[in-house]
PDB file of N, CA and C in Angstrom:
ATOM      1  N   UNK A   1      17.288  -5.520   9.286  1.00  0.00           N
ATOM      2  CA  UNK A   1      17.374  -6.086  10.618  1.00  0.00           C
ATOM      3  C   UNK A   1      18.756  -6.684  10.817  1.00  0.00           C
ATOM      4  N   UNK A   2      19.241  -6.746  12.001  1.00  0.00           N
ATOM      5  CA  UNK A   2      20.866  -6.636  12.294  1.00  0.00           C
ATOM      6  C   UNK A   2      20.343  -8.085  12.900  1.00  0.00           C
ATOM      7  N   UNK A   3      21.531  -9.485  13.527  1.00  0.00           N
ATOM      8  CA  UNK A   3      21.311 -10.229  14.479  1.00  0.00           C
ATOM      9  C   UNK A   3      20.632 -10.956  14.251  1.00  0.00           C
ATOM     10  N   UNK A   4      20.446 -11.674  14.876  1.00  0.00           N
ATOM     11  CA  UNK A   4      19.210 -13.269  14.918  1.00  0.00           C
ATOM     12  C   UNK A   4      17.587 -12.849  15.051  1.00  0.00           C
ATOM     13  N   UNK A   5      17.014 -13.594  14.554  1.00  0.00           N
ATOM     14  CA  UNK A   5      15.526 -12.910  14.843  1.00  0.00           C
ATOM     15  C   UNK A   5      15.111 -13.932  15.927  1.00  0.00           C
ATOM     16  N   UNK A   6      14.061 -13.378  16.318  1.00  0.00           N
ATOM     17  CA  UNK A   6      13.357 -14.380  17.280  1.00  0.00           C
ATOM     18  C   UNK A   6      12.125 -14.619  16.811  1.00  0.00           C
ATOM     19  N   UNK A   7      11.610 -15.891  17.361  1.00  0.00           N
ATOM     20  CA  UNK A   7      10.516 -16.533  17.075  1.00  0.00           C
ATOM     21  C   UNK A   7       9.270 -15.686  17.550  1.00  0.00           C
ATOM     22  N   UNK A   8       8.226 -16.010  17.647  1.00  0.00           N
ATOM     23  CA  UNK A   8       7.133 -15.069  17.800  1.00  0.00           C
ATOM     24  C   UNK A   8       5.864 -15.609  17.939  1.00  0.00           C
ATOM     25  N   UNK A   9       4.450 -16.009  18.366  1.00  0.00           N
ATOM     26  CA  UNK A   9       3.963 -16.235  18.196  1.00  0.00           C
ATOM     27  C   UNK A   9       2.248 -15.670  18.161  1.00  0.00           C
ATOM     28  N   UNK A  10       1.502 -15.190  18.016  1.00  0.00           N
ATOM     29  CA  UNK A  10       0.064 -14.802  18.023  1.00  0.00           C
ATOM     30  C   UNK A  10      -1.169 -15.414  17.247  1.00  0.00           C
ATOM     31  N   UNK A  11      -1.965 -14.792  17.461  1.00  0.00           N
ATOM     32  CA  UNK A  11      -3.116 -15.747  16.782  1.00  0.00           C
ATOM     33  C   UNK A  11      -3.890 -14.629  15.869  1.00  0.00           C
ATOM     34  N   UNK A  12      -4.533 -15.199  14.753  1.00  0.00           N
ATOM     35  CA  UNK A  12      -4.783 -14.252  13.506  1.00  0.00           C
ATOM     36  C   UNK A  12      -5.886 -15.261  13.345  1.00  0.00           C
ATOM     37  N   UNK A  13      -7.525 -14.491  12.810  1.00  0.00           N
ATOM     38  CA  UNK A  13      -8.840 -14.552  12.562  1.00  0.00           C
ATOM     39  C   UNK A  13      -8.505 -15.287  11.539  1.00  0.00           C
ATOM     40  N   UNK A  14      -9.116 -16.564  11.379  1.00  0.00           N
ATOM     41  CA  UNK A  14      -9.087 -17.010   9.692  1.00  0.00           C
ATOM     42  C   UNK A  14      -9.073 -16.380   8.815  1.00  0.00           C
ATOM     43  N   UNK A  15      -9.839 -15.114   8.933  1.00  0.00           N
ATOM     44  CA  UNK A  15     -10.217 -14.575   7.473  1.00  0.00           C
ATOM     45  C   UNK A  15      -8.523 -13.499   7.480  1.00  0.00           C
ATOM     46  N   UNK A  16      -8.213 -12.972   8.567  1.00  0.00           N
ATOM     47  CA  UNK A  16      -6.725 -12.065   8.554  1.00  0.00           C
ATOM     48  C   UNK A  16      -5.808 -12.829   8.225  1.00  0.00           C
ATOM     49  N   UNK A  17      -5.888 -14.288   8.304  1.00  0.00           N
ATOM     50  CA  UNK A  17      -4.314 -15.505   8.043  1.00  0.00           C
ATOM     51  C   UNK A  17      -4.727 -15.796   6.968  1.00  0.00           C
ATOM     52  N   UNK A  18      -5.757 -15.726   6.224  1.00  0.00           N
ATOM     53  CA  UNK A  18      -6.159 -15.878   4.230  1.00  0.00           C
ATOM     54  C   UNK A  18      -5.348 -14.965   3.602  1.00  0.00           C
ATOM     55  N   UNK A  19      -5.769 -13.279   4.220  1.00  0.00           N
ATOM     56  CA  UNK A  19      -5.216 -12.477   3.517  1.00  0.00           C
ATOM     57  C   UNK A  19      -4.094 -12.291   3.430  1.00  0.00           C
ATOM     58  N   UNK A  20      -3.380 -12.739   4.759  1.00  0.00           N
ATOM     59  CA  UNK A  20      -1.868 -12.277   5.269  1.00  0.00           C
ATOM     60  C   UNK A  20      -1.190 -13.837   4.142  1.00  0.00           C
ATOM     61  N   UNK A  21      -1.763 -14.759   3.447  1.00  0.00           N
ATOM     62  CA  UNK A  21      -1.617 -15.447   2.882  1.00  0.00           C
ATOM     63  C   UNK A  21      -1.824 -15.019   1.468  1.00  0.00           C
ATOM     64  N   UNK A  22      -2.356 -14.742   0.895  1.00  0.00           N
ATOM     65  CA  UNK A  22      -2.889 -14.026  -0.253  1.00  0.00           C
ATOM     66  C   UNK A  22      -1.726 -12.808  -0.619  1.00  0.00           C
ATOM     67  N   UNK A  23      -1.987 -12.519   0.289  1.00  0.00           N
ATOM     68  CA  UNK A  23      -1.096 -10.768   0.303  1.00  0.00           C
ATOM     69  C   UNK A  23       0.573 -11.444  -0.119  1.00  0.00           C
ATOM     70  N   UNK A  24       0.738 -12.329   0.781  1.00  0.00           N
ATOM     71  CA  UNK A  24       2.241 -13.012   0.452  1.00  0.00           C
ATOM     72  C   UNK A  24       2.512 -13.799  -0.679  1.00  0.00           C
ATOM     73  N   UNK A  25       1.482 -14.233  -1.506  1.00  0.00           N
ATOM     74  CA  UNK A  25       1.640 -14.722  -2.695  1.00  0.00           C
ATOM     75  C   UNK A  25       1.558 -13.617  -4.072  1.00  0.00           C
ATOM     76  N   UNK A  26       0.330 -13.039  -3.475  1.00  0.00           N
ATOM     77  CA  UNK A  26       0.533 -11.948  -4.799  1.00  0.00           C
ATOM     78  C   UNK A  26       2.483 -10.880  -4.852  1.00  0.00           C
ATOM     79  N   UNK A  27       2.629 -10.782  -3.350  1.00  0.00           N
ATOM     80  CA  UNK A  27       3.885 -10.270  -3.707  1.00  0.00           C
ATOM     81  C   UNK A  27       5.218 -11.026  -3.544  1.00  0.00           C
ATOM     82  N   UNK A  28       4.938 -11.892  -3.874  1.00  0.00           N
ATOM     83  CA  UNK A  28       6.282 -13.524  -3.428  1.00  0.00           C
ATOM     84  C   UNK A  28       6.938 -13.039  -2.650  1.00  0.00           C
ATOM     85  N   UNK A  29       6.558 -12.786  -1.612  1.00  0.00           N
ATOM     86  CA  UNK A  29       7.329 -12.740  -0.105  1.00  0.00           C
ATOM     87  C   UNK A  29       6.172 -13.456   1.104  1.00  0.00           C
ATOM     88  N   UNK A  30       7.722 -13.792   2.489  1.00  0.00           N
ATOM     89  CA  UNK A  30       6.797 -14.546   2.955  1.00  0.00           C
ATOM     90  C   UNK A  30       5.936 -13.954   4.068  1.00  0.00           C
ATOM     91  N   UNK A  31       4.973 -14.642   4.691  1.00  0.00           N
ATOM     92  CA  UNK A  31       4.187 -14.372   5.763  1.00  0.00           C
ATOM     93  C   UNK A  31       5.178 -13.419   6.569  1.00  0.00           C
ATOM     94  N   UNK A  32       6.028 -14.339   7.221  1.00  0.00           N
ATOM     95  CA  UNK A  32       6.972 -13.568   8.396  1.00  0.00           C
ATOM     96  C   UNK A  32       7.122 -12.178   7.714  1.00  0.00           C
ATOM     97  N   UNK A  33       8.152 -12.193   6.371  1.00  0.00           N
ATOM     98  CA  UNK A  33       8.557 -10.913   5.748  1.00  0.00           C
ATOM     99  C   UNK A  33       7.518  -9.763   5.805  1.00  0.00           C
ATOM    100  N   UNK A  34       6.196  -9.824   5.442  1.00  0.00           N
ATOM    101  CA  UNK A  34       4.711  -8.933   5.072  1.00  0.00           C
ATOM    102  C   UNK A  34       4.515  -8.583   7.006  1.00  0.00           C
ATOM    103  N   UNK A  35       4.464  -9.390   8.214  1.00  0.00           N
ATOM    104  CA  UNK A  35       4.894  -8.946   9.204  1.00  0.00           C
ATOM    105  C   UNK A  35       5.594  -8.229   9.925  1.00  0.00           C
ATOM    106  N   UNK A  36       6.982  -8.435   9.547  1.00  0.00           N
ATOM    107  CA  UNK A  36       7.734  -7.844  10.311  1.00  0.00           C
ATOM    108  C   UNK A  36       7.767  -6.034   9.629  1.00  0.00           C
ATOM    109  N   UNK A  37       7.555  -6.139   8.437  1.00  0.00           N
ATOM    110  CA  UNK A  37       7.282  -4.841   7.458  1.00  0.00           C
ATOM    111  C   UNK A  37       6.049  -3.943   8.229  1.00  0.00           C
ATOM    112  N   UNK A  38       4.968  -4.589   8.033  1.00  0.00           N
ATOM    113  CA  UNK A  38       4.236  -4.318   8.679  1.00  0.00           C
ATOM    114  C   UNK A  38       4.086  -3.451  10.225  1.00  0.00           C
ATOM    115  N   UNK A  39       4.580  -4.438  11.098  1.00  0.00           N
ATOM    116  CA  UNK A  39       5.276  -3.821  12.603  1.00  0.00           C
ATOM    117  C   UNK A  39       6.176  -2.565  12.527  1.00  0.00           C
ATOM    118  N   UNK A  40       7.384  -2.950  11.748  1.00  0.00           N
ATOM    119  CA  UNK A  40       7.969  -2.000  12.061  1.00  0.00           C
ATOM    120  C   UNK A  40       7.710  -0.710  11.227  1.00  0.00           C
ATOM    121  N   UNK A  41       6.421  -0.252  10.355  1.00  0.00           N
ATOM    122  CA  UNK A  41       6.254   0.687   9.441  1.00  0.00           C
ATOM    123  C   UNK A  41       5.408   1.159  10.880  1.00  0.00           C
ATOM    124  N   UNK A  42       4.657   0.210  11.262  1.00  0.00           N
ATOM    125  CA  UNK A  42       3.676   1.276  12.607  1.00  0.00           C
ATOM    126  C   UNK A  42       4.124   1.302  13.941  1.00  0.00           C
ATOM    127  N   UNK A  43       5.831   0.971  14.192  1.00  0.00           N
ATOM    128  CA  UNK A  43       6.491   1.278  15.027  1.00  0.00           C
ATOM    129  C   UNK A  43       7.456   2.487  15.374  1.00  0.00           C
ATOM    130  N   UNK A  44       7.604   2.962  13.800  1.00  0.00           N
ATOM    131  CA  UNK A  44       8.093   3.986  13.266  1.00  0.00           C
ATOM    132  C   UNK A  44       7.955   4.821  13.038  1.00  0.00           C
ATOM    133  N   UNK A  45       6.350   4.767  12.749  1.00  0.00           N
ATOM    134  CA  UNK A  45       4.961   5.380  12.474  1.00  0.00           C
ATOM    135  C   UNK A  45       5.358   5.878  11.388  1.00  0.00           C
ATOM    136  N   UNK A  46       5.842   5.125  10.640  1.00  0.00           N
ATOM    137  CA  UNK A  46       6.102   5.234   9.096  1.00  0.00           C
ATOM    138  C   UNK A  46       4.782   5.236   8.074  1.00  0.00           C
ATOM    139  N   UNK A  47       4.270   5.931   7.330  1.00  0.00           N
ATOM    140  CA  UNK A  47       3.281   6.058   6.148  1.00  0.00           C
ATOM    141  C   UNK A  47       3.135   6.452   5.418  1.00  0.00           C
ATOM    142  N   UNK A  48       2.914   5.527   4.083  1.00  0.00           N
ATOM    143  CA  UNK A  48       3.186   5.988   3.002  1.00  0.00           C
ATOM    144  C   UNK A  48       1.967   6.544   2.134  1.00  0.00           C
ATOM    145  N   UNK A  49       2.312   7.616   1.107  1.00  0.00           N
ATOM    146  CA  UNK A  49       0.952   8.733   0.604  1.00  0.00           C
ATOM    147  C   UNK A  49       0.493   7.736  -0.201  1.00  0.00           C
ATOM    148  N   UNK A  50      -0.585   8.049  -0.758  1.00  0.00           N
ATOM    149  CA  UNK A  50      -1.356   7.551  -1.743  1.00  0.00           C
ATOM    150  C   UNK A  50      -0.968   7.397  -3.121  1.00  0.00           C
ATOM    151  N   UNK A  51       0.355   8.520  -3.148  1.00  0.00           N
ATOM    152  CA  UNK A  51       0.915   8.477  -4.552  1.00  0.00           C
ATOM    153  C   UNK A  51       2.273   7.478  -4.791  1.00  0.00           C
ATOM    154  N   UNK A  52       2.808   7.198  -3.385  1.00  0.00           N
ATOM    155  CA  UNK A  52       3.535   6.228  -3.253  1.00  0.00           C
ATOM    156  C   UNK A  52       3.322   4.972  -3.481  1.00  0.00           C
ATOM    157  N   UNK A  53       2.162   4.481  -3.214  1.00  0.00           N
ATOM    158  CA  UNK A  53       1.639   3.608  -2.699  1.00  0.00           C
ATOM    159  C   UNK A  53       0.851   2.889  -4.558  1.00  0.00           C
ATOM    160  N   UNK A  54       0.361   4.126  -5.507  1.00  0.00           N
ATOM    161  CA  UNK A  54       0.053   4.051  -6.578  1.00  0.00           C
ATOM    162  C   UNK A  54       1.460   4.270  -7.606  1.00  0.00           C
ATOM    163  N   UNK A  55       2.712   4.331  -7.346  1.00  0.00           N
ATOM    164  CA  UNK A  55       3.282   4.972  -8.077  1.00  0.00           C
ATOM    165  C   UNK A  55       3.448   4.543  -9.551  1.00  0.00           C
ATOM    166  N   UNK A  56       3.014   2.849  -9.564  1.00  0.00           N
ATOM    167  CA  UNK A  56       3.527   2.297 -10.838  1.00  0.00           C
ATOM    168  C   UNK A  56       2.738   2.520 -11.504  1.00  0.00           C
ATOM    169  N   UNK A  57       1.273   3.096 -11.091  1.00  0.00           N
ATOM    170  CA  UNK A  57       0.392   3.789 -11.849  1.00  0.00           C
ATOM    171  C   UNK A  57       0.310   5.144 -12.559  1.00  0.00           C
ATOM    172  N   UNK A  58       0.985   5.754 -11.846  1.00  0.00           N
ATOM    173  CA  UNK A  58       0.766   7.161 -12.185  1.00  0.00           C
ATOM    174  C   UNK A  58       1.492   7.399 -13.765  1.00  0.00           C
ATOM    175  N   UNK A  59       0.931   8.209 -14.219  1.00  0.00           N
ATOM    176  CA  UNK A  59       1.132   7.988 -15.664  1.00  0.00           C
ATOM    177  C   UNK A  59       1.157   7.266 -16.908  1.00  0.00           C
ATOM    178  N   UNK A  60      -0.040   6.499 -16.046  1.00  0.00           N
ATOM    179  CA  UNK A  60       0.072   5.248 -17.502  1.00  0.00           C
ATOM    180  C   UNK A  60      -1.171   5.605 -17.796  1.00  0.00           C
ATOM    181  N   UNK A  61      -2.006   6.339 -17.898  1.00  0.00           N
ATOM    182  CA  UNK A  61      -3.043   6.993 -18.237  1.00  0.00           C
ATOM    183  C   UNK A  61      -2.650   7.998 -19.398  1.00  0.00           C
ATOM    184  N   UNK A  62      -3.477   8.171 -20.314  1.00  0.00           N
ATOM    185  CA  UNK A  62      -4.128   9.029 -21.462  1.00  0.00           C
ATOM    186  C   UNK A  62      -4.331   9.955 -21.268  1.00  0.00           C
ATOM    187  N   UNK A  63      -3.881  11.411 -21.362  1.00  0.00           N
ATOM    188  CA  UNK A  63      -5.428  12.248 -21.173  1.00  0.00           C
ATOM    189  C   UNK A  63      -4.862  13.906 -20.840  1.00  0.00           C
ATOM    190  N   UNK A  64      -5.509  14.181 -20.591  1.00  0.00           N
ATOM    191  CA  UNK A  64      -4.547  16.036 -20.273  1.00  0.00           C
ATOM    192  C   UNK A  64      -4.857  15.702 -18.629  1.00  0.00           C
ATOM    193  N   UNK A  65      -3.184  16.258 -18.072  1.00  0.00           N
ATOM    194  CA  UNK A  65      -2.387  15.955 -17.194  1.00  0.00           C
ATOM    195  C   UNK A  65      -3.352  16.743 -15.478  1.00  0.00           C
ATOM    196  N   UNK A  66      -3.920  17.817 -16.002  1.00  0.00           N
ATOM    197  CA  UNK A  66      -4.611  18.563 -15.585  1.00  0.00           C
ATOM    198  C   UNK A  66      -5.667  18.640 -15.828  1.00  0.00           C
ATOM    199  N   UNK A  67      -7.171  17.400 -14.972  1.00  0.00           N
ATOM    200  CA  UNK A  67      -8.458  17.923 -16.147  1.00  0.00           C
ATOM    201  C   UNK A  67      -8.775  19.764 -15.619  1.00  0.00           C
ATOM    202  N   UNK A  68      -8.705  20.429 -14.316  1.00  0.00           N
ATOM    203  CA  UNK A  68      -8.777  21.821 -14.421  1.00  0.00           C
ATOM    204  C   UNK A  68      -8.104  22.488 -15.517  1.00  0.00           C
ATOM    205  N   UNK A  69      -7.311  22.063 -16.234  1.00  0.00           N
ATOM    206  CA  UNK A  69      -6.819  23.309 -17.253  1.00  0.00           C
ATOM    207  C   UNK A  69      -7.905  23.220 -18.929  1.00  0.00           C
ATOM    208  N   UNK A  70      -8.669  22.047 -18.799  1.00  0.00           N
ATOM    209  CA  UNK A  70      -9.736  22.095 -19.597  1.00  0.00           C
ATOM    210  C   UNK A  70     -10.993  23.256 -19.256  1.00  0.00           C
ATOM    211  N   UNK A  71     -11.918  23.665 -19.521  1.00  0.00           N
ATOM    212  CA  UNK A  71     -12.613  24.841 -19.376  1.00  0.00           C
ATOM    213  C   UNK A  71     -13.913  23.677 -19.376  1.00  0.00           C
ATOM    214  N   UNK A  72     -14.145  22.993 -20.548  1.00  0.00           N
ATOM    215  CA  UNK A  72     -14.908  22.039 -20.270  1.00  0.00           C
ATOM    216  C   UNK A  72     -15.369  20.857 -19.094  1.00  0.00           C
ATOM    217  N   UNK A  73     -14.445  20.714 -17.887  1.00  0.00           N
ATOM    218  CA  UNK A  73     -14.232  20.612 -17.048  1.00  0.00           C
ATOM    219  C   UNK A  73     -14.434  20.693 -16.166  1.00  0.00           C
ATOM    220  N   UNK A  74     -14.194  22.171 -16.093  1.00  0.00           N
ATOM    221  CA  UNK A  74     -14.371  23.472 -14.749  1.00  0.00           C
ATOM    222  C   UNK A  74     -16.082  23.735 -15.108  1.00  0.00           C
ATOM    223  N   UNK A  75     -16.293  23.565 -16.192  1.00  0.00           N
ATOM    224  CA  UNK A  75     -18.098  23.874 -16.097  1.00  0.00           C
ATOM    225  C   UNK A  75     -18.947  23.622 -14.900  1.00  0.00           C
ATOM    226  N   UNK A  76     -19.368  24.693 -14.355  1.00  0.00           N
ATOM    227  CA  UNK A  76     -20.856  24.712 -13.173  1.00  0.00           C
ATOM    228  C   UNK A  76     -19.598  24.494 -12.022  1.00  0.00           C
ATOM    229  N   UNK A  77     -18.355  24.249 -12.122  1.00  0.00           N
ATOM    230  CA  UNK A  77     -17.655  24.495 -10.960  1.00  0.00           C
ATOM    231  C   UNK A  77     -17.866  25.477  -9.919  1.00  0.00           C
ATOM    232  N   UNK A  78     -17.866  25.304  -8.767  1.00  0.00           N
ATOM    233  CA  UNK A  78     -18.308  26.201  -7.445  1.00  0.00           C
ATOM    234  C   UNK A  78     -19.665  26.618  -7.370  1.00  0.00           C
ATOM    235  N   UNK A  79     -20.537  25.962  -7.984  1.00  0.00           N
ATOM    236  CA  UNK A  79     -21.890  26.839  -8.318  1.00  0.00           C
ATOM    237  C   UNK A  79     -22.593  26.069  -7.322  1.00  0.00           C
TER     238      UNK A  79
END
């Protein structure tokens, strides 16, 4: 964001100003910051995949990379 911001004001359900509270502590940023992110991702119509969104996950798992390339697996598949 370029310039001065401006003030803003609306009203949020107790239970939406917990989370929008919650949400800002688990990621130490503030209320305003988790807002304005917010706005401008669905102003943009910006959205992010599921694998984005998981990424620090992906691969911290065990296991064959592909369960289809197991045969054990694919058993009774399409049936």
């Amino acid at each position: 964001m370029t310039g001065p911001m401006r003030t803003v004001s609306f009203k949020l359900s107790e239970q939406l100003d917990d989370a929008l509270s919650d949400l800002a502590r688990r990621r130490k940023s503030s209320r305003s910051a988790l807002v304005r992110e917010a706005l401008e991702a669905l102003a943009t119509g910006q959205r992010r995949s599921v694998t984005a969104v998981i990424a620090k996950l992906v691969g911290s798992l065990e296991g064959p990379a592909d369960l289809s390339t197991s045969p054990r697996h694919m058993t009774g598949y399409g049936k």
